[in-house]
N, C-alpha and C. Protein backbone atom coordinates (compact mmCIF):
# COMPACT_ATOMS: atom_id res chain seq x y z
N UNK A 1 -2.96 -9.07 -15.12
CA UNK A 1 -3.08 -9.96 -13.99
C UNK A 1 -3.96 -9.29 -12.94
N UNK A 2 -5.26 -9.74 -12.36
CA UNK A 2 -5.96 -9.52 -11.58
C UNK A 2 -5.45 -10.43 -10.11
N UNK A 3 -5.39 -9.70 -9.29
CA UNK A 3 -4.55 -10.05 -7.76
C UNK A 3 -5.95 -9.51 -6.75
N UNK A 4 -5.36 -10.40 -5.88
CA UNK A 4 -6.33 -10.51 -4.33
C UNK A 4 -5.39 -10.10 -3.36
N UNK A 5 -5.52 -9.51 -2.65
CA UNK A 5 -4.67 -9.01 -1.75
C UNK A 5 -5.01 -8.83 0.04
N UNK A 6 -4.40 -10.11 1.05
CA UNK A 6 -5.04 -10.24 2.28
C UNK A 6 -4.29 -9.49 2.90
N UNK A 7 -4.79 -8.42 3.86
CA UNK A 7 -3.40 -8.05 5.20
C UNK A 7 -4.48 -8.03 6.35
N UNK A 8 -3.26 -8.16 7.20
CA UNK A 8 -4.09 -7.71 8.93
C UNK A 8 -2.83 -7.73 9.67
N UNK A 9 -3.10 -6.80 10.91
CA UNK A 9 -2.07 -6.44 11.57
C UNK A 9 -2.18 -6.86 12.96
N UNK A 10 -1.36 -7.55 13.65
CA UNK A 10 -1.70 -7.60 15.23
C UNK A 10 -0.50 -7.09 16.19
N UNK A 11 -1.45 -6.77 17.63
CA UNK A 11 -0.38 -6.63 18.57
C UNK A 11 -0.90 -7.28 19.88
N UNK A 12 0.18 -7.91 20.64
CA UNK A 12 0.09 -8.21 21.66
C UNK A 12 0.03 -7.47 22.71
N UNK A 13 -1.28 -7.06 22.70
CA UNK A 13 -1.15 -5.39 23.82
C UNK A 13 -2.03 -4.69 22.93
N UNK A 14 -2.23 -3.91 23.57
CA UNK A 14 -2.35 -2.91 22.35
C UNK A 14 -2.45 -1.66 23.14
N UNK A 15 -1.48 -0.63 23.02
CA UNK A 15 0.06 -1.19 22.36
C UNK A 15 0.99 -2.17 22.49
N UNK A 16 1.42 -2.96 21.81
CA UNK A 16 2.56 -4.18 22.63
C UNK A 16 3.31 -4.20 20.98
N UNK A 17 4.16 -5.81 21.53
CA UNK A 17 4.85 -6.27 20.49
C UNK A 17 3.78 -6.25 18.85
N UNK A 18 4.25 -5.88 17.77
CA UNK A 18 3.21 -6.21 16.77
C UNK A 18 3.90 -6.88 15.15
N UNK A 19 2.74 -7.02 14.70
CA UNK A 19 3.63 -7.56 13.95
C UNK A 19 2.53 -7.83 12.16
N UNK A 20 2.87 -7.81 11.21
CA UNK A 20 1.82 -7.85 9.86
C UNK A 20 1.80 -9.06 9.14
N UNK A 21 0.76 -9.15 8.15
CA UNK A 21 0.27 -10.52 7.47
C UNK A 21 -0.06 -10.14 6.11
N UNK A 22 0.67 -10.59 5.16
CA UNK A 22 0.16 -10.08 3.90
C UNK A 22 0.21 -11.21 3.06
N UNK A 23 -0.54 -11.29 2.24
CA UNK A 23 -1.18 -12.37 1.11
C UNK A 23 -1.41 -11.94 0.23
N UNK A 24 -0.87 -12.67 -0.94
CA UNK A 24 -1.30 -12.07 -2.56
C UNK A 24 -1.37 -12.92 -3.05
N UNK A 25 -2.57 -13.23 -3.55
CA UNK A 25 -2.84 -14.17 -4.12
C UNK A 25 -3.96 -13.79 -5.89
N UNK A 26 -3.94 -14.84 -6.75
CA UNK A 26 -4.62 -15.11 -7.53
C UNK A 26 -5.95 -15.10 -7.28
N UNK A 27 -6.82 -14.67 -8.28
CA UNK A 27 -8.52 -14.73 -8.32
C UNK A 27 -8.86 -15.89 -7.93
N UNK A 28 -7.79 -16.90 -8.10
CA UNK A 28 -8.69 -18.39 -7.96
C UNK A 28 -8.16 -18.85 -6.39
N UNK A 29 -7.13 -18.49 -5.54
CA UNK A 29 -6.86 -18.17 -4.56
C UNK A 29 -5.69 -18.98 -4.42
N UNK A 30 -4.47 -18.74 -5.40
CA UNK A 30 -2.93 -19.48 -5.11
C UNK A 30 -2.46 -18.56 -4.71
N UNK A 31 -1.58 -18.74 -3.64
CA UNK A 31 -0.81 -17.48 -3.31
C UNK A 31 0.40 -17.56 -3.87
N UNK A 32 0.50 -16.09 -4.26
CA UNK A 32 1.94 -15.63 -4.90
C UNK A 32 3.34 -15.11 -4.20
N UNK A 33 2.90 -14.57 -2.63
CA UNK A 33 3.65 -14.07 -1.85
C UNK A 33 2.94 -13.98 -0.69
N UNK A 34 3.44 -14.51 0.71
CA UNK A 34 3.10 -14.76 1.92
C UNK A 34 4.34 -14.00 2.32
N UNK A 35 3.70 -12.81 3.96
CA UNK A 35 4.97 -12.03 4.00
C UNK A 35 4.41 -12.22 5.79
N UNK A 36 5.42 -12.57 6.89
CA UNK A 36 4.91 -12.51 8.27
C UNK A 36 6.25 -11.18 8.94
N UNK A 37 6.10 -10.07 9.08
CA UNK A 37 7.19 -8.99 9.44
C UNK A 37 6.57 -8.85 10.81
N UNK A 38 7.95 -8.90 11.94
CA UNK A 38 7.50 -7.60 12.81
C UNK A 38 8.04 -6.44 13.20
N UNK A 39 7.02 -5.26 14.00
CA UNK A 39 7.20 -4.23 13.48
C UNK A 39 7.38 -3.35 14.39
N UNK A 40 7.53 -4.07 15.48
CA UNK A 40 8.28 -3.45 16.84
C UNK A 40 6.58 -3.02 17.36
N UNK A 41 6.38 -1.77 18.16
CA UNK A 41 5.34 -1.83 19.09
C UNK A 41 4.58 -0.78 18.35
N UNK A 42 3.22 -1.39 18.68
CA UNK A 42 2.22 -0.34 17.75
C UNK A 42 0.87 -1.00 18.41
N UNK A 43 -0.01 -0.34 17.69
CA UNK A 43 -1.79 -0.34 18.12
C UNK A 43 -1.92 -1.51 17.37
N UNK A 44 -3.34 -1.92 17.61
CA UNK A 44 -3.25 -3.19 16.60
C UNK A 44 -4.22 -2.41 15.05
N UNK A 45 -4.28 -1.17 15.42
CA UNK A 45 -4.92 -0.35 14.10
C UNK A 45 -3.54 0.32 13.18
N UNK A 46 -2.42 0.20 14.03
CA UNK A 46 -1.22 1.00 13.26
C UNK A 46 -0.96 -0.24 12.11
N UNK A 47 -1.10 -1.31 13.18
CA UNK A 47 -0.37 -2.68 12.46
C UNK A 47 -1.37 -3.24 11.10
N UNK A 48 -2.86 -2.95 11.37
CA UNK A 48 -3.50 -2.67 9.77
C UNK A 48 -3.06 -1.81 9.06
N UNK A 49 -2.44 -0.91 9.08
CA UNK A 49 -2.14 0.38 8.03
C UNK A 49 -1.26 -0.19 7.57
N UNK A 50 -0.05 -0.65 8.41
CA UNK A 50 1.41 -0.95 8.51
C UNK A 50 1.11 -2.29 7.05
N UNK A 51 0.59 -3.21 7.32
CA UNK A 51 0.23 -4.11 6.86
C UNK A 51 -0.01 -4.03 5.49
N UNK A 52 -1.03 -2.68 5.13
CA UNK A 52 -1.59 -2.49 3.56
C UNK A 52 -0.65 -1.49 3.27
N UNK A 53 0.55 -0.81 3.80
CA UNK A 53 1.37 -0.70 3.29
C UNK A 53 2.23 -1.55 2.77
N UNK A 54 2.98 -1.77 3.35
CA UNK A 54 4.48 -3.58 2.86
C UNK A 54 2.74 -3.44 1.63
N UNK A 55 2.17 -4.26 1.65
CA UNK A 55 1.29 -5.03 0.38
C UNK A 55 1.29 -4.49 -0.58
N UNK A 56 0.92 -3.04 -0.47
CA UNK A 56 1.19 -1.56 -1.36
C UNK A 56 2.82 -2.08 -2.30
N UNK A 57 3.36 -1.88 -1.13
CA UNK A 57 4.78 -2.07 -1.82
C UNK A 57 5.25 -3.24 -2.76
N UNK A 58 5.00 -4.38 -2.27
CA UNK A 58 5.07 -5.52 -2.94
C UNK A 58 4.47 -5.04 -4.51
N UNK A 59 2.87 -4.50 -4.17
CA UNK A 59 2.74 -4.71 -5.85
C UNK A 59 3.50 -3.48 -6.27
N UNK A 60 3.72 -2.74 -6.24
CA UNK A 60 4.80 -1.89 -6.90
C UNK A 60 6.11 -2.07 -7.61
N UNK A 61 6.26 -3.48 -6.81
CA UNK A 61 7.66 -4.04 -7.52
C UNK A 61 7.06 -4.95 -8.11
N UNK A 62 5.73 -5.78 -8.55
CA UNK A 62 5.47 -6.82 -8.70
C UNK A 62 6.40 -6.78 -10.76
N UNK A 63 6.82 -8.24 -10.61
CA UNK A 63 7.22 -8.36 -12.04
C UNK A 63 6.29 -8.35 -13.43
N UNK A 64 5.15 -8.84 -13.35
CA UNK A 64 4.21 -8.64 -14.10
C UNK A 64 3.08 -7.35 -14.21
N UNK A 65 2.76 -7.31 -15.30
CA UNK A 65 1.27 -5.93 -15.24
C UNK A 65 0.50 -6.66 -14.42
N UNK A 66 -0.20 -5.42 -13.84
CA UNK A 66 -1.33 -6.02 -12.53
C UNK A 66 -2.53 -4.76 -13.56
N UNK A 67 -3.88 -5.55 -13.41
CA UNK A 67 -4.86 -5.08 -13.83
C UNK A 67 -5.76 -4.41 -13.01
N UNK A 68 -6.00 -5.13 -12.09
CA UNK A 68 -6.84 -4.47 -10.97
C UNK A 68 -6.01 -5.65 -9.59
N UNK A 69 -6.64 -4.71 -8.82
CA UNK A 69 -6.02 -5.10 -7.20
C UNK A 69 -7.54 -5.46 -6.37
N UNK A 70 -7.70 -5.52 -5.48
CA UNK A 70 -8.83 -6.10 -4.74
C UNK A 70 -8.18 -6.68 -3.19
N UNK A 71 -8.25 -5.37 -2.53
CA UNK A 71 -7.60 -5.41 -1.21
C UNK A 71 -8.61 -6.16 -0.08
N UNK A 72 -8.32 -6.84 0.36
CA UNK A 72 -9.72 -7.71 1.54
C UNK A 72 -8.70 -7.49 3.18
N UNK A 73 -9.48 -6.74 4.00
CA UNK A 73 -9.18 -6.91 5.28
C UNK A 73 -10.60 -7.09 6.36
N UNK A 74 -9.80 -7.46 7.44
CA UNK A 74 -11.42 -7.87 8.27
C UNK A 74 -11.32 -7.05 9.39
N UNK A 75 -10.45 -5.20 9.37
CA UNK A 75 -10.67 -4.21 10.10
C UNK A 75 -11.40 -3.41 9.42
N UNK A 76 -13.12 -3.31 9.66
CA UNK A 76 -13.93 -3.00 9.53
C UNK A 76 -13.66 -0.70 9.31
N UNK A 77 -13.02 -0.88 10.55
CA UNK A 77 -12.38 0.44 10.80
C UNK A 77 -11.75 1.25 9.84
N UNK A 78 -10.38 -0.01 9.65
CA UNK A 78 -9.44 0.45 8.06
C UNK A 78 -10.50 0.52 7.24
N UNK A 79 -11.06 -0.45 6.91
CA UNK A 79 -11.44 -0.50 5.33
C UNK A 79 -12.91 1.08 5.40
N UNK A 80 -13.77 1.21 6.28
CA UNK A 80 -14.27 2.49 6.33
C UNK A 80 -14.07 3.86 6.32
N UNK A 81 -12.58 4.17 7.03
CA UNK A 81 -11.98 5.08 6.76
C UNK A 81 -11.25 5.19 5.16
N UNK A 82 -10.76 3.98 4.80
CA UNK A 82 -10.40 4.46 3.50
C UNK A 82 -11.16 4.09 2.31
N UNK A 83 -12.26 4.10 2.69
CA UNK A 83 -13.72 3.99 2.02
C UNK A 83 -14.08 5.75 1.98
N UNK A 84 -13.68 6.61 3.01
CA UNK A 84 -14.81 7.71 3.33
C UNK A 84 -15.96 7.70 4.35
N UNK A 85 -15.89 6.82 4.21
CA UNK A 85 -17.10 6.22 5.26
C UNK A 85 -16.73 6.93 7.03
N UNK A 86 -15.68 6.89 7.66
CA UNK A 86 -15.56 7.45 8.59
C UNK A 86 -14.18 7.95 8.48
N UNK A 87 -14.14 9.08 8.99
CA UNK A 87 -13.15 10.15 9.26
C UNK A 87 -12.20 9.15 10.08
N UNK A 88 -11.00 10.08 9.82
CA UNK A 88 -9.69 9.28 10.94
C UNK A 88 -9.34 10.31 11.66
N UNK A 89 -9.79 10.19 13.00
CA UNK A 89 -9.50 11.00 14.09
C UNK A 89 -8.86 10.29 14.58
N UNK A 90 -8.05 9.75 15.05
CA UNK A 90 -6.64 9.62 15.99
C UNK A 90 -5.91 10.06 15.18
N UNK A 91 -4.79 10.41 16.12
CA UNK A 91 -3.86 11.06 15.25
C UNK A 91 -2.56 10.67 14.71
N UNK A 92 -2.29 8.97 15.31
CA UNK A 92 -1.37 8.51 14.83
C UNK A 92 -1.63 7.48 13.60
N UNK A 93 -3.10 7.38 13.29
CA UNK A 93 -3.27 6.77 12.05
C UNK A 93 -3.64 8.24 11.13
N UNK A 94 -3.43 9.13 10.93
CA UNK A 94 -3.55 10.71 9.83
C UNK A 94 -2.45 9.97 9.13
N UNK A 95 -0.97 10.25 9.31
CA UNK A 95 -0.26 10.11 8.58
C UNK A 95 -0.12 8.36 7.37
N UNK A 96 -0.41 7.81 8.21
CA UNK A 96 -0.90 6.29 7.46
C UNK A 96 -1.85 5.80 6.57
N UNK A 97 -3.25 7.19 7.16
CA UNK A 97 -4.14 6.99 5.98
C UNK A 97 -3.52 7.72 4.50
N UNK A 98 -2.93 8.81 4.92
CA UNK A 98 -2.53 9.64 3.56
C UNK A 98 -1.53 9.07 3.07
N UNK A 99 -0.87 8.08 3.37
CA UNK A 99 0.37 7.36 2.69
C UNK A 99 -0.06 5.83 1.82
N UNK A 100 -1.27 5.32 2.88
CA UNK A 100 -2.09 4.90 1.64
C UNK A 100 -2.59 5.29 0.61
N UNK A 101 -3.24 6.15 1.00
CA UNK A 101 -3.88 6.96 0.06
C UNK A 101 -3.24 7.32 -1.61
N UNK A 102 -1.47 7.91 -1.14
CA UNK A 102 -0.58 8.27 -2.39
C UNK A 102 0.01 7.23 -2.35
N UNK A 103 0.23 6.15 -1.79
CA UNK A 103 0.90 4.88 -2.59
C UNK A 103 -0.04 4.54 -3.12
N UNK A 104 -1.33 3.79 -3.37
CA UNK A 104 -2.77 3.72 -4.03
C UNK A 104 -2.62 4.29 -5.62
N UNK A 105 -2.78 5.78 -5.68
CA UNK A 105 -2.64 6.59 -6.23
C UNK A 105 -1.13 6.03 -7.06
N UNK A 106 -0.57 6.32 -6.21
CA UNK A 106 1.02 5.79 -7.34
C UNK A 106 0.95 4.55 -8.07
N UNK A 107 0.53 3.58 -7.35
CA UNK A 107 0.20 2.05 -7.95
C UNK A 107 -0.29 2.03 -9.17
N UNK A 108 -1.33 3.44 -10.03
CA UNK A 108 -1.51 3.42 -11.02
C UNK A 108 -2.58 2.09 -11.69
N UNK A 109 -2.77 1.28 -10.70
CA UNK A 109 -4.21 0.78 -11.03
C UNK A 109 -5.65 0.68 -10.38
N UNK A 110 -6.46 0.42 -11.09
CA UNK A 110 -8.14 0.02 -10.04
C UNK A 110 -7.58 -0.88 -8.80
N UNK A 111 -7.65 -0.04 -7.63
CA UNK A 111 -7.83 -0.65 -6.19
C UNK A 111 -9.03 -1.21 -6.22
N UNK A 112 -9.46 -2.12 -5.25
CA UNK A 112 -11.21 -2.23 -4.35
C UNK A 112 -10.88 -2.74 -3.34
N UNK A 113 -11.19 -1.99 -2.40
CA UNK A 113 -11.06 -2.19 -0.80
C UNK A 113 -12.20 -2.89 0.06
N UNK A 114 -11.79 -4.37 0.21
CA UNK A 114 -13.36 -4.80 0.79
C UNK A 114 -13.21 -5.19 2.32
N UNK A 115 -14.26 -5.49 3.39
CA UNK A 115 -14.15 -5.84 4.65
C UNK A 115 -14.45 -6.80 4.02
N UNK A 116 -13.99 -7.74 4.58
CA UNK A 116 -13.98 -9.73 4.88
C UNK A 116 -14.25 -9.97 6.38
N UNK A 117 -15.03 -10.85 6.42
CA UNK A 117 -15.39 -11.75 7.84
C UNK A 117 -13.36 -12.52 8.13
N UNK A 118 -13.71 -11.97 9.64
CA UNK A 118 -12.06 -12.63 10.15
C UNK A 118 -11.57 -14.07 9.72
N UNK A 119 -12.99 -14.89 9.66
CA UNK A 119 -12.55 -16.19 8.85
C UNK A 119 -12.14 -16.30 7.66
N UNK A 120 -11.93 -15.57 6.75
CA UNK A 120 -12.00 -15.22 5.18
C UNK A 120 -10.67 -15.03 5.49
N UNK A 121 -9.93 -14.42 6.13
CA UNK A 121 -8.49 -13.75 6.28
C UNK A 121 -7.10 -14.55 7.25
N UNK A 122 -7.94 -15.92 7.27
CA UNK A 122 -7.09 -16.95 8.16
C UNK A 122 -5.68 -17.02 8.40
N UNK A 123 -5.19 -16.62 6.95
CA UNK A 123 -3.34 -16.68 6.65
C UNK A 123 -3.24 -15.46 6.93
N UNK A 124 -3.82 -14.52 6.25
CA UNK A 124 -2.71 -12.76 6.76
C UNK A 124 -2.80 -12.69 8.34
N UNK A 125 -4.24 -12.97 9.04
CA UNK A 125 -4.06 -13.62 10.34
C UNK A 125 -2.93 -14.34 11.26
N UNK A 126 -3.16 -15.35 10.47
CA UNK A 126 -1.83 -16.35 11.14
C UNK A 126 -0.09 -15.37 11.19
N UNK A 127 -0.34 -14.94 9.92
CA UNK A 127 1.15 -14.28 9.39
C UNK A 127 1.53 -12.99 10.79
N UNK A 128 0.21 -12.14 10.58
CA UNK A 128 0.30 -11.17 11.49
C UNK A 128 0.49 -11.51 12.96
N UNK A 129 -0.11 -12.68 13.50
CA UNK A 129 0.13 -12.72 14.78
C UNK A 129 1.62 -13.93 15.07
N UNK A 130 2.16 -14.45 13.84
CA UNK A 130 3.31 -14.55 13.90
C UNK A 130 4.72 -13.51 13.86
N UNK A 131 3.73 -12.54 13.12
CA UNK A 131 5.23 -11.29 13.47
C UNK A 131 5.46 -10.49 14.82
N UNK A 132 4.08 -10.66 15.41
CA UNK A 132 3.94 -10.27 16.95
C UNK A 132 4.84 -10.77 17.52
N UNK A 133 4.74 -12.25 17.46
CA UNK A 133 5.58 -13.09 18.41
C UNK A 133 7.15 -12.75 18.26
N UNK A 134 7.29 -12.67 16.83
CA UNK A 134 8.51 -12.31 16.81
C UNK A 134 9.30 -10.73 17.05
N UNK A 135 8.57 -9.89 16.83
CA UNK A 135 8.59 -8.90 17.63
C UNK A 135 8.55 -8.70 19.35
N UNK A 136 7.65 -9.77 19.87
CA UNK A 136 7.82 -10.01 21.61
C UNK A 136 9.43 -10.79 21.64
N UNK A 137 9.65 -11.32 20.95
CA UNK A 137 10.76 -11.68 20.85
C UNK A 137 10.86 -13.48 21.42
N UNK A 138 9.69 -14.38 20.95
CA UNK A 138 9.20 -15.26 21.01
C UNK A 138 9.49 -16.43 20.44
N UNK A 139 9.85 -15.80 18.72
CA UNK A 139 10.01 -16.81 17.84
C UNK A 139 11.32 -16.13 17.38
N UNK A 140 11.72 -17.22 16.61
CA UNK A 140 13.34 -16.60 16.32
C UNK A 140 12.66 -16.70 14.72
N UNK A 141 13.13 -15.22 13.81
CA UNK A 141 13.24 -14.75 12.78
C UNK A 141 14.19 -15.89 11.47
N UNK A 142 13.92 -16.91 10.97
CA UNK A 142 14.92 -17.48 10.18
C UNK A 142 15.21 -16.69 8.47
């Protein structure tokens, strides 16, 4: 099974309330799992990490073999740093890149990490700035 995989993270503030958006969907683009968490207060760069973690996790438990993965976010930032492309100097995303990094690694299949235009990412969007709210304490959690 070849999977698509949307996240993005927001905060109201930044730092403020925050909250993640994750999407997994099919090559042809059905989604398999829509996830809106929030995650108490963070950067809105913690809440990308935060984000392709939970997603990380999901496929780890996923019930079926996964063939390749194909991660799409539209933080230009994330997806360069864990490209190589630019170093991670702050210091509260160090520990987040390297936990991607060995969950990746553990997942045991072909990742591809791509930047997407913010329009491309509409639902992990929506999802993420719904867990904000619920983290500001806005929306009630059902």
């Amino acid at each position: 099974m070849k999977l698509v995989v949307f996240v993005d993270g927001a905060a109201s503030g930044n730092p403020g309330p925050a909250g993640i958006g994750v999407v997994i969907a099919t090559l042809d683009g059905i989604p398999l799992l829509q996830c809106a968490e929030p995650i108490g207060e963070a950067t809105n760069n913690i809440a990308e990490y935060r984000a392709l973690l939970r997603a990380i996790e999901f496929l780890r438990r996923w019930d079926k073999p996964i063939e390749h993965v194909t991660i799409c976010s539209d933080s230009q930032l994330i997806v360069r740093q864990l490209r190589g492309q630019y170093r991670v100097q702050a210091r509260p995303l160090v520990p987040l890149w390297e936990a991607v990094q060995k969950e990746l690694r553990a997942l045991g299949v072909p990742a591809r990490i791509e930047h997407i235009p913010r329009e491309s990412n509409r639902e992990a969007d929506r999802l993420a700035r719904l867990g904000s709210r619920i983290a500001a304490g806005g929306v009630q959690a059902s």
